[in-house]
PDB file of N, CA and C in Angstrom:
ATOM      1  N   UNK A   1      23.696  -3.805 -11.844  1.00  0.00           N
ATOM      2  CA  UNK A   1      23.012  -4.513 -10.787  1.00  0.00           C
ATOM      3  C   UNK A   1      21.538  -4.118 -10.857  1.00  0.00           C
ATOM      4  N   UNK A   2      20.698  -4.933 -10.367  1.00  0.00           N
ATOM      5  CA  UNK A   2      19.377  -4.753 -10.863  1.00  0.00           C
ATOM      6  C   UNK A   2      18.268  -4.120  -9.690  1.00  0.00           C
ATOM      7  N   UNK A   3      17.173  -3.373 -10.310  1.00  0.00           N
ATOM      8  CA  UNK A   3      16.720  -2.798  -8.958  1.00  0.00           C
ATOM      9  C   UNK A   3      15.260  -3.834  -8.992  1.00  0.00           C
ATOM     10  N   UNK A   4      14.387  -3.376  -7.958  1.00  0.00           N
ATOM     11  CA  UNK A   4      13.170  -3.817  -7.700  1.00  0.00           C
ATOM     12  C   UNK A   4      12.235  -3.241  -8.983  1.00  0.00           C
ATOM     13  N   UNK A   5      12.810  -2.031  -9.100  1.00  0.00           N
ATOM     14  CA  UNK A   5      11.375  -1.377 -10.043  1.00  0.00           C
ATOM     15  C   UNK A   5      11.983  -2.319 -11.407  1.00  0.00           C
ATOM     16  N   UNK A   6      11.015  -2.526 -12.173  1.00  0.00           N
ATOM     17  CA  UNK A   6      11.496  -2.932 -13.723  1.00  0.00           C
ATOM     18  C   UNK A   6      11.947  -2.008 -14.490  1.00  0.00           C
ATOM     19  N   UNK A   7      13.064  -2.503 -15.503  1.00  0.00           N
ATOM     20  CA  UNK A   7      13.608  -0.942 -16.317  1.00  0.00           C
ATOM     21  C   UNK A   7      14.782  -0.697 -15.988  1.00  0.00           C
ATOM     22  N   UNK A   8      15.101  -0.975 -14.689  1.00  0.00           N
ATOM     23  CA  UNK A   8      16.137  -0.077 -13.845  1.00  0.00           C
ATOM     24  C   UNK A   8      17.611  -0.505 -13.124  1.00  0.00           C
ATOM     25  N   UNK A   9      18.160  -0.106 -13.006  1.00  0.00           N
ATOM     26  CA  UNK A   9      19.138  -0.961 -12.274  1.00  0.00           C
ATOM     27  C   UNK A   9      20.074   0.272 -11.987  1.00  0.00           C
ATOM     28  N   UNK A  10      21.047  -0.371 -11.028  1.00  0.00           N
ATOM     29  CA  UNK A  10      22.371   0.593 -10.454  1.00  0.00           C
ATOM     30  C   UNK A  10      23.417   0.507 -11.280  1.00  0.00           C
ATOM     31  N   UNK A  11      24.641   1.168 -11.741  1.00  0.00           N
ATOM     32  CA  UNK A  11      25.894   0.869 -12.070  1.00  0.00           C
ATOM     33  C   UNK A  11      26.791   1.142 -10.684  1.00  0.00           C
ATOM     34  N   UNK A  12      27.660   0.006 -10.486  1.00  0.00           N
ATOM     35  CA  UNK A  12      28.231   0.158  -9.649  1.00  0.00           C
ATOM     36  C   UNK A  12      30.034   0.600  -9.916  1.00  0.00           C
ATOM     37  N   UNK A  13      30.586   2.175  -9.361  1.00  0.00           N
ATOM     38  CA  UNK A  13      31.750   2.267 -10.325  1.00  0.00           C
ATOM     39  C   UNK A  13      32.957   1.390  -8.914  1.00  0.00           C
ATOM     40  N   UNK A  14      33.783   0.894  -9.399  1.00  0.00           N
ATOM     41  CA  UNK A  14      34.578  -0.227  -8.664  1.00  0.00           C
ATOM     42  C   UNK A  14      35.870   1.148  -8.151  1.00  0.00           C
ATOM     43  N   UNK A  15      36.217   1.392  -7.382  1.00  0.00           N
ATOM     44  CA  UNK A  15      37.377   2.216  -6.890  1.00  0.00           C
ATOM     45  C   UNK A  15      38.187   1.534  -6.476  1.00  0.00           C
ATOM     46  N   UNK A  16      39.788   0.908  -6.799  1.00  0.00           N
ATOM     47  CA  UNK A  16      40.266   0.387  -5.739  1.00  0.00           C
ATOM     48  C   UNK A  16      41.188   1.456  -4.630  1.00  0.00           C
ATOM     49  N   UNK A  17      40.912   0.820  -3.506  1.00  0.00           N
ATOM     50  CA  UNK A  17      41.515   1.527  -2.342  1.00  0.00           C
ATOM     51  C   UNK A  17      40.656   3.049  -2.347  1.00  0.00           C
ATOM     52  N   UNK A  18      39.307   2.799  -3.078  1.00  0.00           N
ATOM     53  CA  UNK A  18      38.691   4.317  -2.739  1.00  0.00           C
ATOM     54  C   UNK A  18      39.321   5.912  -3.513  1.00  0.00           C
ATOM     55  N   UNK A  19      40.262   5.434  -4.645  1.00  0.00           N
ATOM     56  CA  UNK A  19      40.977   6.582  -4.720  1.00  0.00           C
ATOM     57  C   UNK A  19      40.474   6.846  -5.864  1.00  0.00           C
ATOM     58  N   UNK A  20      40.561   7.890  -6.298  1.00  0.00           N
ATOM     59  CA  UNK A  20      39.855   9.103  -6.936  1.00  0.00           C
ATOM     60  C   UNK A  20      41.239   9.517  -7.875  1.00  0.00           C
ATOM     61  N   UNK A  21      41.157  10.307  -8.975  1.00  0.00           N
ATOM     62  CA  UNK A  21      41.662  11.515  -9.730  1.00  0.00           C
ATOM     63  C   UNK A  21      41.502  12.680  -9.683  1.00  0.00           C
ATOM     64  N   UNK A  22      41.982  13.977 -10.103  1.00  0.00           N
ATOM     65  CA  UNK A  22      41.815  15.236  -9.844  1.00  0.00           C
ATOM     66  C   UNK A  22      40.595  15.323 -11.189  1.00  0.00           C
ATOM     67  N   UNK A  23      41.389  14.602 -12.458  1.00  0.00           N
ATOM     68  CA  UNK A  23      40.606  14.445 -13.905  1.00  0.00           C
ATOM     69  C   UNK A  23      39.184  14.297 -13.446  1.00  0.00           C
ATOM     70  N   UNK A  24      39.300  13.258 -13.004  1.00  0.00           N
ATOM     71  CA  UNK A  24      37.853  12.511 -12.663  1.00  0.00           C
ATOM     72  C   UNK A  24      36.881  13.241 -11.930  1.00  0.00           C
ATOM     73  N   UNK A  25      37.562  14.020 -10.583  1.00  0.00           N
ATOM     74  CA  UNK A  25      36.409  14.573  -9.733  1.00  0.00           C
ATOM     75  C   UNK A  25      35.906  15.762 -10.159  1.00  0.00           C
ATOM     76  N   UNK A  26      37.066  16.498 -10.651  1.00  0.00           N
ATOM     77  CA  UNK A  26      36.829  18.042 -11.268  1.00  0.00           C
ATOM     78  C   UNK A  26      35.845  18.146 -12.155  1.00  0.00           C
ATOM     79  N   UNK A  27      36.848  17.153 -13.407  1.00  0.00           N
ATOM     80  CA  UNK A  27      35.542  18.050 -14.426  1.00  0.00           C
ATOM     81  C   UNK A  27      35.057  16.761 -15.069  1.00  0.00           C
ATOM     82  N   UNK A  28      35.193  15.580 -15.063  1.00  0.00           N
ATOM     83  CA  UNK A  28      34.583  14.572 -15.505  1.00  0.00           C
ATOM     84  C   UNK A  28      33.065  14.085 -14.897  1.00  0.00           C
ATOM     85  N   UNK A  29      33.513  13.580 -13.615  1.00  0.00           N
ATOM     86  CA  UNK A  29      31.930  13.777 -13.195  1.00  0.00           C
ATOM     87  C   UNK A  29      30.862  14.400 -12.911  1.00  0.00           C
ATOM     88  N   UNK A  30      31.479  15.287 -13.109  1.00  0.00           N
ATOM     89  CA  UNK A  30      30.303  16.792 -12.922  1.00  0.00           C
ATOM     90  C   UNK A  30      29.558  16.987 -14.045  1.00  0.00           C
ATOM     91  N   UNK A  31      30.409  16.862 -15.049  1.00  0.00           N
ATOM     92  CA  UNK A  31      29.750  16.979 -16.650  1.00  0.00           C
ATOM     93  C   UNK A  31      28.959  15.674 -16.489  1.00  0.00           C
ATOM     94  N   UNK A  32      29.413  14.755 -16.620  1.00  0.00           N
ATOM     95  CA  UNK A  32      29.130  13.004 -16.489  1.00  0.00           C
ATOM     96  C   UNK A  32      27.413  13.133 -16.239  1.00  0.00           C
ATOM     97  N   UNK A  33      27.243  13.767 -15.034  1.00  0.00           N
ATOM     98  CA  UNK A  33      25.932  13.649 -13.984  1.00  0.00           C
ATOM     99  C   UNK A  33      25.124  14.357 -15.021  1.00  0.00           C
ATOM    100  N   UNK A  34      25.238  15.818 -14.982  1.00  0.00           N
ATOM    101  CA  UNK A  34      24.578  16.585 -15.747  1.00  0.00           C
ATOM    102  C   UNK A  34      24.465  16.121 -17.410  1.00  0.00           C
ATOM    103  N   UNK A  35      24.762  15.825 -18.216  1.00  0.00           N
ATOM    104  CA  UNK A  35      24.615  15.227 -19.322  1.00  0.00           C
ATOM    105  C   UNK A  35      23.698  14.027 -19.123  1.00  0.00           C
ATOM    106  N   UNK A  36      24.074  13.221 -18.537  1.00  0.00           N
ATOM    107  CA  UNK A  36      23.184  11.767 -18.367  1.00  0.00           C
ATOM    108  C   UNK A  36      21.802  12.210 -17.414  1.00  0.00           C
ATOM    109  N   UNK A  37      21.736  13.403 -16.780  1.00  0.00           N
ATOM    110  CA  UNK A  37      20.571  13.742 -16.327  1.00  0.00           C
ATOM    111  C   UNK A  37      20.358  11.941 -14.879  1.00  0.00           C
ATOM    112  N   UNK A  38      21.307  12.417 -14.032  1.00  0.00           N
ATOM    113  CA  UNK A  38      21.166  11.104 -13.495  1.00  0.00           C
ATOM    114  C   UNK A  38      20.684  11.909 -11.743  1.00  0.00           C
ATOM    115  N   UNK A  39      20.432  10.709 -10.850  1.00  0.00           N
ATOM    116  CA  UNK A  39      19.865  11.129  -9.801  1.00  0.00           C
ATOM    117  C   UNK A  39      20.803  12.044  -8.638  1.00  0.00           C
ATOM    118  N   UNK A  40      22.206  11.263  -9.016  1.00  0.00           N
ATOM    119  CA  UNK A  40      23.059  11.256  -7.809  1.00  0.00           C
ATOM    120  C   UNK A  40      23.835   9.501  -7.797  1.00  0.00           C
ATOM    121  N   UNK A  41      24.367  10.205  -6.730  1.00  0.00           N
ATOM    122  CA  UNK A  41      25.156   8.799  -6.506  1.00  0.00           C
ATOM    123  C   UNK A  41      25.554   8.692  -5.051  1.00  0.00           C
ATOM    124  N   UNK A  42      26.015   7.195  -4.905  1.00  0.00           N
ATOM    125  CA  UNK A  42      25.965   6.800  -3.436  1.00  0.00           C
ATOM    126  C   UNK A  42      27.271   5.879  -3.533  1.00  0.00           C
ATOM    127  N   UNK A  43      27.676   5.929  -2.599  1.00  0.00           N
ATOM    128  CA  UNK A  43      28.971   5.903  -1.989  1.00  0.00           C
ATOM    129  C   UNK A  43      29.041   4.572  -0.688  1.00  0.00           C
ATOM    130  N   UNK A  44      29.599   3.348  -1.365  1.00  0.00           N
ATOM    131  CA  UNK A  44      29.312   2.084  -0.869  1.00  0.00           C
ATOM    132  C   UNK A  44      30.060   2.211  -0.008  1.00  0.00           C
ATOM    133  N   UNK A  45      29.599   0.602   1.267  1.00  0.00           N
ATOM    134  CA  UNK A  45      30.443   0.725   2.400  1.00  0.00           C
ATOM    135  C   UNK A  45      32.292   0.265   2.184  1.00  0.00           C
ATOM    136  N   UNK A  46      32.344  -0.253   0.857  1.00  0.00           N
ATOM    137  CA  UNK A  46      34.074  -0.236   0.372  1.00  0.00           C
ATOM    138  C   UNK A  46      34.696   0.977  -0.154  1.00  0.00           C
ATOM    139  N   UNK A  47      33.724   2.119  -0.391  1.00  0.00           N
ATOM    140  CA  UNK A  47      34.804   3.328  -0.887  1.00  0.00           C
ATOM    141  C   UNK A  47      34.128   3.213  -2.407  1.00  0.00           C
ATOM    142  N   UNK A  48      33.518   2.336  -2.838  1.00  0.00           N
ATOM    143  CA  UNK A  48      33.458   2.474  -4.263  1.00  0.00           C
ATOM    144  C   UNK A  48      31.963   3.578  -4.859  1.00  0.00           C
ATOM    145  N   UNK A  49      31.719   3.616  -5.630  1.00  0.00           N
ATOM    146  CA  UNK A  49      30.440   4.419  -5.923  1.00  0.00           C
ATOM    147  C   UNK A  49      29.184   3.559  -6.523  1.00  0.00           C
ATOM    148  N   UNK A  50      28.022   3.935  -6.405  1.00  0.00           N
ATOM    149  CA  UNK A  50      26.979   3.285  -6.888  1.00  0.00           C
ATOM    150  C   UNK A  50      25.704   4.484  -7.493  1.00  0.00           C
ATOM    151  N   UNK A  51      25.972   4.063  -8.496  1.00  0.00           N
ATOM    152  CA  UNK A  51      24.693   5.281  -9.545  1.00  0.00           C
ATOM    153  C   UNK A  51      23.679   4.748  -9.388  1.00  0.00           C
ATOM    154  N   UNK A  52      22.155   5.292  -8.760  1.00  0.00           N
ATOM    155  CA  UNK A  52      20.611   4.090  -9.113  1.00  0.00           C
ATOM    156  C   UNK A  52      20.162   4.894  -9.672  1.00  0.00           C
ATOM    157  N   UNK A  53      19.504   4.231 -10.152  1.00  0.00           N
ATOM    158  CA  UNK A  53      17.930   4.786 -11.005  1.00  0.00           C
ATOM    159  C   UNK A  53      18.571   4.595 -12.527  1.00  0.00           C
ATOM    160  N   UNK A  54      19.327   4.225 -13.201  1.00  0.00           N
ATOM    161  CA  UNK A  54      19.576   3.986 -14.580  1.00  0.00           C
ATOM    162  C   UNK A  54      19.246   2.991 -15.509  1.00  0.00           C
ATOM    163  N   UNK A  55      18.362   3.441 -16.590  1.00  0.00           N
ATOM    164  CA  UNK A  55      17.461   2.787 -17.556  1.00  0.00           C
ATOM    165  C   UNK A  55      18.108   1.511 -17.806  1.00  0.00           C
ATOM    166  N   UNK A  56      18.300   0.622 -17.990  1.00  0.00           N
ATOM    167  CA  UNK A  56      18.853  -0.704 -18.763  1.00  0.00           C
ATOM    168  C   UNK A  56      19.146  -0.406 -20.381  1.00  0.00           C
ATOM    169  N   UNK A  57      18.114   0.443 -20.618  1.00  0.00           N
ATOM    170  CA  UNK A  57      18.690   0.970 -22.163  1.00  0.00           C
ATOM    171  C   UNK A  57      19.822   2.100 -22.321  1.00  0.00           C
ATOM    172  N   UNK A  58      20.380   2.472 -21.000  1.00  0.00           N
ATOM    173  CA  UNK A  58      21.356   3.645 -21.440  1.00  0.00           C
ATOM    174  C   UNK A  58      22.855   2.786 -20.414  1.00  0.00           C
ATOM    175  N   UNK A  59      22.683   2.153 -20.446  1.00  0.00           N
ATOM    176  CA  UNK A  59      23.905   1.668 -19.425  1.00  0.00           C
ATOM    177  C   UNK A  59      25.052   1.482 -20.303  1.00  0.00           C
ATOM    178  N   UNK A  60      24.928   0.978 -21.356  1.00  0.00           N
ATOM    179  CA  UNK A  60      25.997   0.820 -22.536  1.00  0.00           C
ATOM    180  C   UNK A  60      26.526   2.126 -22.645  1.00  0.00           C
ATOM    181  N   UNK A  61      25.497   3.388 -23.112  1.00  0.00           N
ATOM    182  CA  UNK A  61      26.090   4.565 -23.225  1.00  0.00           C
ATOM    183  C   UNK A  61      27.045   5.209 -21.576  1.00  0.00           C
ATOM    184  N   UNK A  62      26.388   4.751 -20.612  1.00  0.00           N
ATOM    185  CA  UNK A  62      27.328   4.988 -19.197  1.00  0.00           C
ATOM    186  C   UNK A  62      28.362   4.888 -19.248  1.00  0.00           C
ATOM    187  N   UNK A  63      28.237   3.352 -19.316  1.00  0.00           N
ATOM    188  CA  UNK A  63      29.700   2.709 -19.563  1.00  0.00           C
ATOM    189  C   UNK A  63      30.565   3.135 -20.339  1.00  0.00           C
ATOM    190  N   UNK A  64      30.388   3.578 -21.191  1.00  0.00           N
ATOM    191  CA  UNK A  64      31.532   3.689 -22.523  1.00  0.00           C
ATOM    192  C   UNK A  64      31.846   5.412 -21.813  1.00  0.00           C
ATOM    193  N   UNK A  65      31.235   5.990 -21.164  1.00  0.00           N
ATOM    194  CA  UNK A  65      31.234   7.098 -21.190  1.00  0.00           C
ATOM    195  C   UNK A  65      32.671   6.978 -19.076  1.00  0.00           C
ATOM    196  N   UNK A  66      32.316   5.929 -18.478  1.00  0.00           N
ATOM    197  CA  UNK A  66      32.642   6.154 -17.567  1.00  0.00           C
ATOM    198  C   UNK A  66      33.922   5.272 -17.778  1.00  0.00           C
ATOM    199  N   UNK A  67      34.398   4.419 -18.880  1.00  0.00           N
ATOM    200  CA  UNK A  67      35.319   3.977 -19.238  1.00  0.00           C
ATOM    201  C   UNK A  67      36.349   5.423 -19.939  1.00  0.00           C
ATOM    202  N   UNK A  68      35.662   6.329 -20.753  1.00  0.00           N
ATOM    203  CA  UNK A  68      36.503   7.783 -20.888  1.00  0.00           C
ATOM    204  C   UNK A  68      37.264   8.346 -19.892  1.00  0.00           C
ATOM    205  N   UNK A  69      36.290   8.356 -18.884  1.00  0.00           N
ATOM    206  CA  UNK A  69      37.241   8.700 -17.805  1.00  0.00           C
ATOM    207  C   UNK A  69      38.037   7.687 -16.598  1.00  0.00           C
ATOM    208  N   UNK A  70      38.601   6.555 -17.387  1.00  0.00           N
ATOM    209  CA  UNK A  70      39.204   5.505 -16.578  1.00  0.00           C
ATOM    210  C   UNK A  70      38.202   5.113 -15.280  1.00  0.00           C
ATOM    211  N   UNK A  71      37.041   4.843 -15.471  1.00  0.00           N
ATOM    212  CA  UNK A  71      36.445   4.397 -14.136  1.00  0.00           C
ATOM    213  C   UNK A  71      35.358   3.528 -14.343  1.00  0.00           C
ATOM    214  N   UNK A  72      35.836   2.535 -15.505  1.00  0.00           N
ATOM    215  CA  UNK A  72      35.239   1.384 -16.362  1.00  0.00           C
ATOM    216  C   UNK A  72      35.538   0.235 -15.739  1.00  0.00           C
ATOM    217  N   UNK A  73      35.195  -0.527 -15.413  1.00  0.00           N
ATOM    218  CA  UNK A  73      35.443  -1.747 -15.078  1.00  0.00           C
ATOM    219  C   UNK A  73      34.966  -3.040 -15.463  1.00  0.00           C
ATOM    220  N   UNK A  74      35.628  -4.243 -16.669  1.00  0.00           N
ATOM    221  CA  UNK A  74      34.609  -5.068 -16.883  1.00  0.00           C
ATOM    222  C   UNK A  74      34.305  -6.270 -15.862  1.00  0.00           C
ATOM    223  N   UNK A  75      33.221  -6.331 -15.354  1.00  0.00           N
ATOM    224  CA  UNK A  75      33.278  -7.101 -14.315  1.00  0.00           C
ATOM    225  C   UNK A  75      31.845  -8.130 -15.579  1.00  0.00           C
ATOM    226  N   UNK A  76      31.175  -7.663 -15.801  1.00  0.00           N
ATOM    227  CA  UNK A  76      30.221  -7.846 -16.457  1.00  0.00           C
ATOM    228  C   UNK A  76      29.791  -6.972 -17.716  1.00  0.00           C
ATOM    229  N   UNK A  77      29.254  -7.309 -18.690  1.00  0.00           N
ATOM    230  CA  UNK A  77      29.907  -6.809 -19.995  1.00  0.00           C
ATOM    231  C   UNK A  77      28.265  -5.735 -20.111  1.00  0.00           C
ATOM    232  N   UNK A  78      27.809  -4.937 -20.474  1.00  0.00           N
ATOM    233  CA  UNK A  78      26.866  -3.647 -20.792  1.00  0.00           C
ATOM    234  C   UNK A  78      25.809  -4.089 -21.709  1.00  0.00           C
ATOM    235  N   UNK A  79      26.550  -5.322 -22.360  1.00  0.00           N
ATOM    236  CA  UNK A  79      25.508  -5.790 -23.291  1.00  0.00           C
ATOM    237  C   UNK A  79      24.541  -7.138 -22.716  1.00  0.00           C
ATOM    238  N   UNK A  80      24.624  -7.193 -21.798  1.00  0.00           N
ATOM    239  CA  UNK A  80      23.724  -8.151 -20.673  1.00  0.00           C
ATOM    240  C   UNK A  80      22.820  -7.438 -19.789  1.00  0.00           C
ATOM    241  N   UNK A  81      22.194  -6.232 -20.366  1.00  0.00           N
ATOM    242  CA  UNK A  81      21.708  -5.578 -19.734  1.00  0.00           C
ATOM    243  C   UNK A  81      20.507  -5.093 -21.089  1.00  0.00           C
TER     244      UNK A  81
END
């Protein structure tokens, strides 16, 4: 999803029913954040998550990386970005 600044945009990760993994919270996203050197993340009014501040040139690498830990969703494909 795209931001105001140029360059930039959100990934939005899709949760259904808000639910989470032990995999996922423990040690996947923790590494996830710190490796990608990302801002944080925000937590939509459906339960789902939303990453901002991410380059348009690294979203492919996100993706493939947030598809590792089952929390990929193709709604729209990485290479349209």
């Amino acid at each position: 999803m795209s931001q105001r600044q140029a360059g930039y945009g959100g990934v939005w990760i899709k949760l259904p029913a808000g639910t989470f993994h032990r995999h996922q919270i423990c040690a996947g996203l923790p590494m996830f954040w710190k490796k990608n050197e990302l801002s944080g993340v925000l937590i939509a009014v459906n339960q789902d998550l939303v990453i901002p501040w991410v380059p348009f040139d690294r979203v492919r690498a996100i993706y493939d990386e947030l598809e590792a830990l089952d929390l990929a969703t193709k709604t729209r494909s990485a290479d349209d970005f």
